[in-house]
C-alpha atoms as a PDB file:
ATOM      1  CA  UNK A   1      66.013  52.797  56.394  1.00  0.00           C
ATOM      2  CA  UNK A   2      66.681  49.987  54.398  1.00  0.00           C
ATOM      3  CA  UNK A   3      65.132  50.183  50.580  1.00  0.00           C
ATOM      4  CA  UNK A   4      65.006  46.560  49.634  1.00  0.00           C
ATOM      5  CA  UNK A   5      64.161  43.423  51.464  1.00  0.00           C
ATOM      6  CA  UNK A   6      62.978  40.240  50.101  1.00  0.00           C
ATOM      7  CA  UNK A   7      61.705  38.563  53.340  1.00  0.00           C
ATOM      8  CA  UNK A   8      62.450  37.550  56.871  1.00  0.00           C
ATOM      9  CA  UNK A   9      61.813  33.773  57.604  1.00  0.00           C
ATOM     10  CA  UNK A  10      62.471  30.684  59.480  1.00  0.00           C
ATOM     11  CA  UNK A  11      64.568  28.441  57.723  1.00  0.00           C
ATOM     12  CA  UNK A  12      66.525  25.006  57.913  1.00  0.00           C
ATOM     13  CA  UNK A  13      69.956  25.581  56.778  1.00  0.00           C
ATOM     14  CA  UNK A  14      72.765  22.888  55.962  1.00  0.00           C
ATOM     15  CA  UNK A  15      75.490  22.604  58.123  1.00  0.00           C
ATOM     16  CA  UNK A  16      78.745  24.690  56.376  1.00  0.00           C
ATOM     17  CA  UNK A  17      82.365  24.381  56.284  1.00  0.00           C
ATOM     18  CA  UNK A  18      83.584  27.476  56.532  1.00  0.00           C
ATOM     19  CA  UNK A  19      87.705  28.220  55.575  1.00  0.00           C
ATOM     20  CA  UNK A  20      88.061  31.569  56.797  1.00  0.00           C
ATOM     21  CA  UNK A  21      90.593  34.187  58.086  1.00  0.00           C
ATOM     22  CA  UNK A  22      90.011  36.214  61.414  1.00  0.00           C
ATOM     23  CA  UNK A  23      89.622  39.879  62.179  1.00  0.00           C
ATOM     24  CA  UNK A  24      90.014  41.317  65.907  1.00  0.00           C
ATOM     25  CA  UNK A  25      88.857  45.159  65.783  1.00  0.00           C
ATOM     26  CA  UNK A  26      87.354  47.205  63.937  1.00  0.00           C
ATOM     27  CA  UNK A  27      85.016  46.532  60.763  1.00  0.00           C
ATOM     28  CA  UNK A  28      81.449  48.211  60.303  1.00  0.00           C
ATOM     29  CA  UNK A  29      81.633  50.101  57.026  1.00  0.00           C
ATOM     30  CA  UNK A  30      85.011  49.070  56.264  1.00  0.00           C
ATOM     31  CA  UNK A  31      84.504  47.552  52.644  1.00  0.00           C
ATOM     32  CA  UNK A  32      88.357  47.674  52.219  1.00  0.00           C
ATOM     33  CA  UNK A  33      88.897  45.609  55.223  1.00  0.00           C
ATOM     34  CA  UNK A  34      86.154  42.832  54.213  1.00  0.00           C
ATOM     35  CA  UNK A  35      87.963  42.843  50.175  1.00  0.00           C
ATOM     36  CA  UNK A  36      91.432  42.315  51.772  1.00  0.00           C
ATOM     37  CA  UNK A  37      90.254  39.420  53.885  1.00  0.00           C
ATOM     38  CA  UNK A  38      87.947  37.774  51.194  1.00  0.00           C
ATOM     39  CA  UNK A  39      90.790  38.110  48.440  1.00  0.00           C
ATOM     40  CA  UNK A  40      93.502  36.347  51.639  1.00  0.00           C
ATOM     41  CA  UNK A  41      90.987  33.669  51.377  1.00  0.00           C
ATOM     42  CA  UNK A  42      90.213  33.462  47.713  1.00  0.00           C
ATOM     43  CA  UNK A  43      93.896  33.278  47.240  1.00  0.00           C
ATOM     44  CA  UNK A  44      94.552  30.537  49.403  1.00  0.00           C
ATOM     45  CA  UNK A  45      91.142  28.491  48.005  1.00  0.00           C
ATOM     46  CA  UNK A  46      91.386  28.820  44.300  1.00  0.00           C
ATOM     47  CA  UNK A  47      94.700  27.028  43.564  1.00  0.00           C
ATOM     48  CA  UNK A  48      93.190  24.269  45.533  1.00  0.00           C
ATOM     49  CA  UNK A  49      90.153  24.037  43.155  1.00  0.00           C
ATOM     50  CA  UNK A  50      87.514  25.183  46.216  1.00  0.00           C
ATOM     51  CA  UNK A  51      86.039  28.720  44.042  1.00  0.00           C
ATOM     52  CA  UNK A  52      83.415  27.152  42.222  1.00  0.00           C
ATOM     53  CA  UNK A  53      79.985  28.259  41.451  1.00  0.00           C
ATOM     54  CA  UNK A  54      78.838  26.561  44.578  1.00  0.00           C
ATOM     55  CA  UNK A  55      81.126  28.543  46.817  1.00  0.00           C
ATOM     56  CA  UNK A  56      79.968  30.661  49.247  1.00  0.00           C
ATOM     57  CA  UNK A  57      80.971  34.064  50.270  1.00  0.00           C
ATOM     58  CA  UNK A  58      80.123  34.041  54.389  1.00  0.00           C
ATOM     59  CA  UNK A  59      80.821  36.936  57.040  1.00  0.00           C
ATOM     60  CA  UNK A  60      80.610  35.262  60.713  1.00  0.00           C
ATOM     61  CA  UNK A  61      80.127  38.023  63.322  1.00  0.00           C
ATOM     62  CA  UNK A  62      81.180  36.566  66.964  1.00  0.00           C
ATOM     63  CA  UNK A  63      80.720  39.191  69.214  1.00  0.00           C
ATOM     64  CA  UNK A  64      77.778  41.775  70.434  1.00  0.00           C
ATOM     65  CA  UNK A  65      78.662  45.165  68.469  1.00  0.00           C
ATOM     66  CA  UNK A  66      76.929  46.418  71.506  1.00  0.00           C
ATOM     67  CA  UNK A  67      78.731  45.254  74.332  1.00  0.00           C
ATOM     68  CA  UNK A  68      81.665  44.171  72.953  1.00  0.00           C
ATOM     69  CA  UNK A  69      84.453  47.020  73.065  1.00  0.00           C
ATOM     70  CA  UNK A  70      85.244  48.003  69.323  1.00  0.00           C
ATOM     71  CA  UNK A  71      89.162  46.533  69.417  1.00  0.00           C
ATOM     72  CA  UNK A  72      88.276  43.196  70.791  1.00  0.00           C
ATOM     73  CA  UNK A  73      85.088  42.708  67.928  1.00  0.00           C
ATOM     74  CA  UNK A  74      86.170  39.202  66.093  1.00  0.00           C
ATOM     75  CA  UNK A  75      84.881  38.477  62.744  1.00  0.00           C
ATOM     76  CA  UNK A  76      85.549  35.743  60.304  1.00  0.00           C
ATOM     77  CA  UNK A  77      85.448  36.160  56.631  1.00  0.00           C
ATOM     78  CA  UNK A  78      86.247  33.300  54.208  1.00  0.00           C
ATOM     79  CA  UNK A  79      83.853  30.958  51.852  1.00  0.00           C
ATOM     80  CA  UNK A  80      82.662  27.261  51.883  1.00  0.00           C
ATOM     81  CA  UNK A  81      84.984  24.602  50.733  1.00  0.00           C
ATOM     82  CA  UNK A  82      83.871  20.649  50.868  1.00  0.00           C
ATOM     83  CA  UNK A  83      83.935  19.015  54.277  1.00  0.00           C
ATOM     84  CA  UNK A  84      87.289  17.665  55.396  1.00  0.00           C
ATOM     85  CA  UNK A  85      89.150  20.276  53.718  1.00  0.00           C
ATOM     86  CA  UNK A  86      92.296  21.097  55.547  1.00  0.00           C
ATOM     87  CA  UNK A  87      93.589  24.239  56.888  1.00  0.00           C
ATOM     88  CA  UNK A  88      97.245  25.789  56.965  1.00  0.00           C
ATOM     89  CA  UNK A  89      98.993  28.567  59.275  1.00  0.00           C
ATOM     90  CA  UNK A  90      96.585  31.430  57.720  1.00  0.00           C
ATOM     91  CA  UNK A  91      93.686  30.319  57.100  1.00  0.00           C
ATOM     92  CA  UNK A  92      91.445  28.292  59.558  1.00  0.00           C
ATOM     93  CA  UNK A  93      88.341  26.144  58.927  1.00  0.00           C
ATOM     94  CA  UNK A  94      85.351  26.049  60.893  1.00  0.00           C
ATOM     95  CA  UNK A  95      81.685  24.008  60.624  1.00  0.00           C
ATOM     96  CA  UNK A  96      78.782  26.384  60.466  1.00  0.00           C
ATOM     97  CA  UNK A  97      75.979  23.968  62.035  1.00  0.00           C
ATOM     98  CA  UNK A  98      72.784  22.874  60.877  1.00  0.00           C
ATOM     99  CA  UNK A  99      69.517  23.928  62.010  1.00  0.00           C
ATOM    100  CA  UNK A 100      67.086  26.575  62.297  1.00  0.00           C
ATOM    101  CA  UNK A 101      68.253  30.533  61.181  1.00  0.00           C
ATOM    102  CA  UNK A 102      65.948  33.285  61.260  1.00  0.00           C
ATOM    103  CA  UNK A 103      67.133  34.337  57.623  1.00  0.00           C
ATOM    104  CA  UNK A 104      66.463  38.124  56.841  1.00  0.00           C
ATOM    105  CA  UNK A 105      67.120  38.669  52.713  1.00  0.00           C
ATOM    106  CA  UNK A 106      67.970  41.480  51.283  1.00  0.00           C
ATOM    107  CA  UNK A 107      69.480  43.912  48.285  1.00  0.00           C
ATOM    108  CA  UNK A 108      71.885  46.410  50.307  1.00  0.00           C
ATOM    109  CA  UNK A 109      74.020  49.173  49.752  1.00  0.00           C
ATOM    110  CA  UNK A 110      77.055  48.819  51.894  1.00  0.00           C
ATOM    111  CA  UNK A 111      75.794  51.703  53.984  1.00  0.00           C
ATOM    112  CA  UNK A 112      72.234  49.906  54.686  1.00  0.00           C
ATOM    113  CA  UNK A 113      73.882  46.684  56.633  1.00  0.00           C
ATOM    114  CA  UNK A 114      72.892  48.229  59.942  1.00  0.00           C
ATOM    115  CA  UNK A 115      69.501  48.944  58.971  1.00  0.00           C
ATOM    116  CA  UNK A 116      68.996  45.783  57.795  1.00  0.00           C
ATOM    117  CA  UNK A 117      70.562  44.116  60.842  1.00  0.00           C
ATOM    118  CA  UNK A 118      68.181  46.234  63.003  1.00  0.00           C
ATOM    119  CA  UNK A 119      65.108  44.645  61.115  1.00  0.00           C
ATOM    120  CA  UNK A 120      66.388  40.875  61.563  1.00  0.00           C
ATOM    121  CA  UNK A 121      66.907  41.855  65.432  1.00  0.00           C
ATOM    122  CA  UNK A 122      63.575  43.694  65.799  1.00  0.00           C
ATOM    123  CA  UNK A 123      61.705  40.784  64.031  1.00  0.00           C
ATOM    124  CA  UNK A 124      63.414  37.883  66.365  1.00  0.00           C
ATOM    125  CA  UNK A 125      62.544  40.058  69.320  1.00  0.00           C
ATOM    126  CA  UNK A 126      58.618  40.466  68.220  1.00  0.00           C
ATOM    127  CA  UNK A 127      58.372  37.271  67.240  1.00  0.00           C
ATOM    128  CA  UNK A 128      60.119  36.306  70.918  1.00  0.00           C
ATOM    129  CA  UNK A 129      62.868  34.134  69.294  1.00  0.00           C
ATOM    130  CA  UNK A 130      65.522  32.471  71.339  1.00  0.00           C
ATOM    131  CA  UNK A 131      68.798  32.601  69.412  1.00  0.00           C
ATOM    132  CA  UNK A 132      72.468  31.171  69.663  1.00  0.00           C
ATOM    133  CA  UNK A 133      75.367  33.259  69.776  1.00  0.00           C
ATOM    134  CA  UNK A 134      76.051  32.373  65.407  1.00  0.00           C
ATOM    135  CA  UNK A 135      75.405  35.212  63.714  1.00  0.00           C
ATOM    136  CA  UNK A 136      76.746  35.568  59.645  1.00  0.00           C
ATOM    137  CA  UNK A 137      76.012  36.817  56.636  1.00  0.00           C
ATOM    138  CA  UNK A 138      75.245  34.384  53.750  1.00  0.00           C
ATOM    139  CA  UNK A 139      76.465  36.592  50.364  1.00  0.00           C
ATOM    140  CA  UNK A 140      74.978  35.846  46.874  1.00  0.00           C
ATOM    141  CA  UNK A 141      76.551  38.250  44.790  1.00  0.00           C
ATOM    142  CA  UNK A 142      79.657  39.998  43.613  1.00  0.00           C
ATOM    143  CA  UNK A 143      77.901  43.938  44.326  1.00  0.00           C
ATOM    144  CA  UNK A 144      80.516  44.902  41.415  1.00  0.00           C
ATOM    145  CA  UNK A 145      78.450  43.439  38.706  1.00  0.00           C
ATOM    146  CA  UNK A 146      74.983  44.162  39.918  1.00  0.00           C
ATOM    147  CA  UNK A 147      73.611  47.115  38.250  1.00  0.00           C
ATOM    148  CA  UNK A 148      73.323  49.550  41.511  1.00  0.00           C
ATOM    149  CA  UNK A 149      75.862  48.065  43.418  1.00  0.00           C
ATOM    150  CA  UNK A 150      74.321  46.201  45.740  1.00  0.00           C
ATOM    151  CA  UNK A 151      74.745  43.361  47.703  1.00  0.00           C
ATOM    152  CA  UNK A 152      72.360  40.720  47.842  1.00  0.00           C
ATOM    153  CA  UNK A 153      73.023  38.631  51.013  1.00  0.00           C
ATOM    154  CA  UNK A 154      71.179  36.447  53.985  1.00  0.00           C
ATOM    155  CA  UNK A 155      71.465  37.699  57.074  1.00  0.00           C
ATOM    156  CA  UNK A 156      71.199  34.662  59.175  1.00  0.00           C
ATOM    157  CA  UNK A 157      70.613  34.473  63.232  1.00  0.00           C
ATOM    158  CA  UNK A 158      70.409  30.990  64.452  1.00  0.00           C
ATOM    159  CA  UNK A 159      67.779  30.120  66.781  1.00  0.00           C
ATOM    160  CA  UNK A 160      67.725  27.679  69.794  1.00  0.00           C
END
């Protein structure tokens, strides 16, 4: 059960430009795997001048954790650098569209993501929300300098 949530919502979002790298396989509860792809990124992004304090920390999750076999899951880690940036060999940059996101806010330990996943999914199918296939996480902390440890982080489903 999930201890903290602020709110789920409808909300407009901005469209985002992602630079991110790629996983294939597994990730749920693998907090190691997410720092070594965030810090790939962060690398790449900071000698360029993109970390500032308007950067964003995203998580895009591409494929159905449920139907989806575990080895062939894609994610895409990275944070939001200005519009026309340009990518290299490692890292890749994508456009996070516009529009409507059933946006799900919350203060997580690493071991409540699921939980709070399960909310955002049970209040889009109650509500009888049509969504896209764009699924991510919108971060808004670093979880090492909150008090608890926790994360504070949209999760964001877009809608159709």
């Amino acid at each position: 059960m999930v201890t903290a949530v602020s709110n789920i919502r409808i909300a407009d979002l901005p469209k985002l430009t992602l630079a991110y790298v790629r996983n294939v396989g597994p990730y749920m509860g693998d907090t190691e795997l997410f720092g070594r792809l965030f810090n790939q990124v962060m690398e790449w992004a900071t000698p360029k001048g993109h970390m500032t304090e308007a950067t964003e920390a995203i998580s895009v999750y591409h494929d159905d954790p449920y139907t989806v076999p575990i080895e062939k899951q894609r994610i895409s880690v990275g944070f939001t650098v200005p519009e026309g940036t340009v990518a290299n060999n490692n890292i890749r940059i994508m456009e996070i569209p516009a529009g409507k996101y059933v946006v799900g806010s919350y203060e997580l330990l690493p071991h409540e993501y699921g939980d709070a996943w399960m909310e955002v999914h049970n209040f889009i199918l109650n509500e009888g929300i049509q969504t896209t296939n764009l699924n991510f996480e919108l971060y808004k902390n670093d979880p090492d300098t909150h008090p608890e440890g926790r994360h504070i982080v949209d999760i964001c489903v877009g809608m159709k």
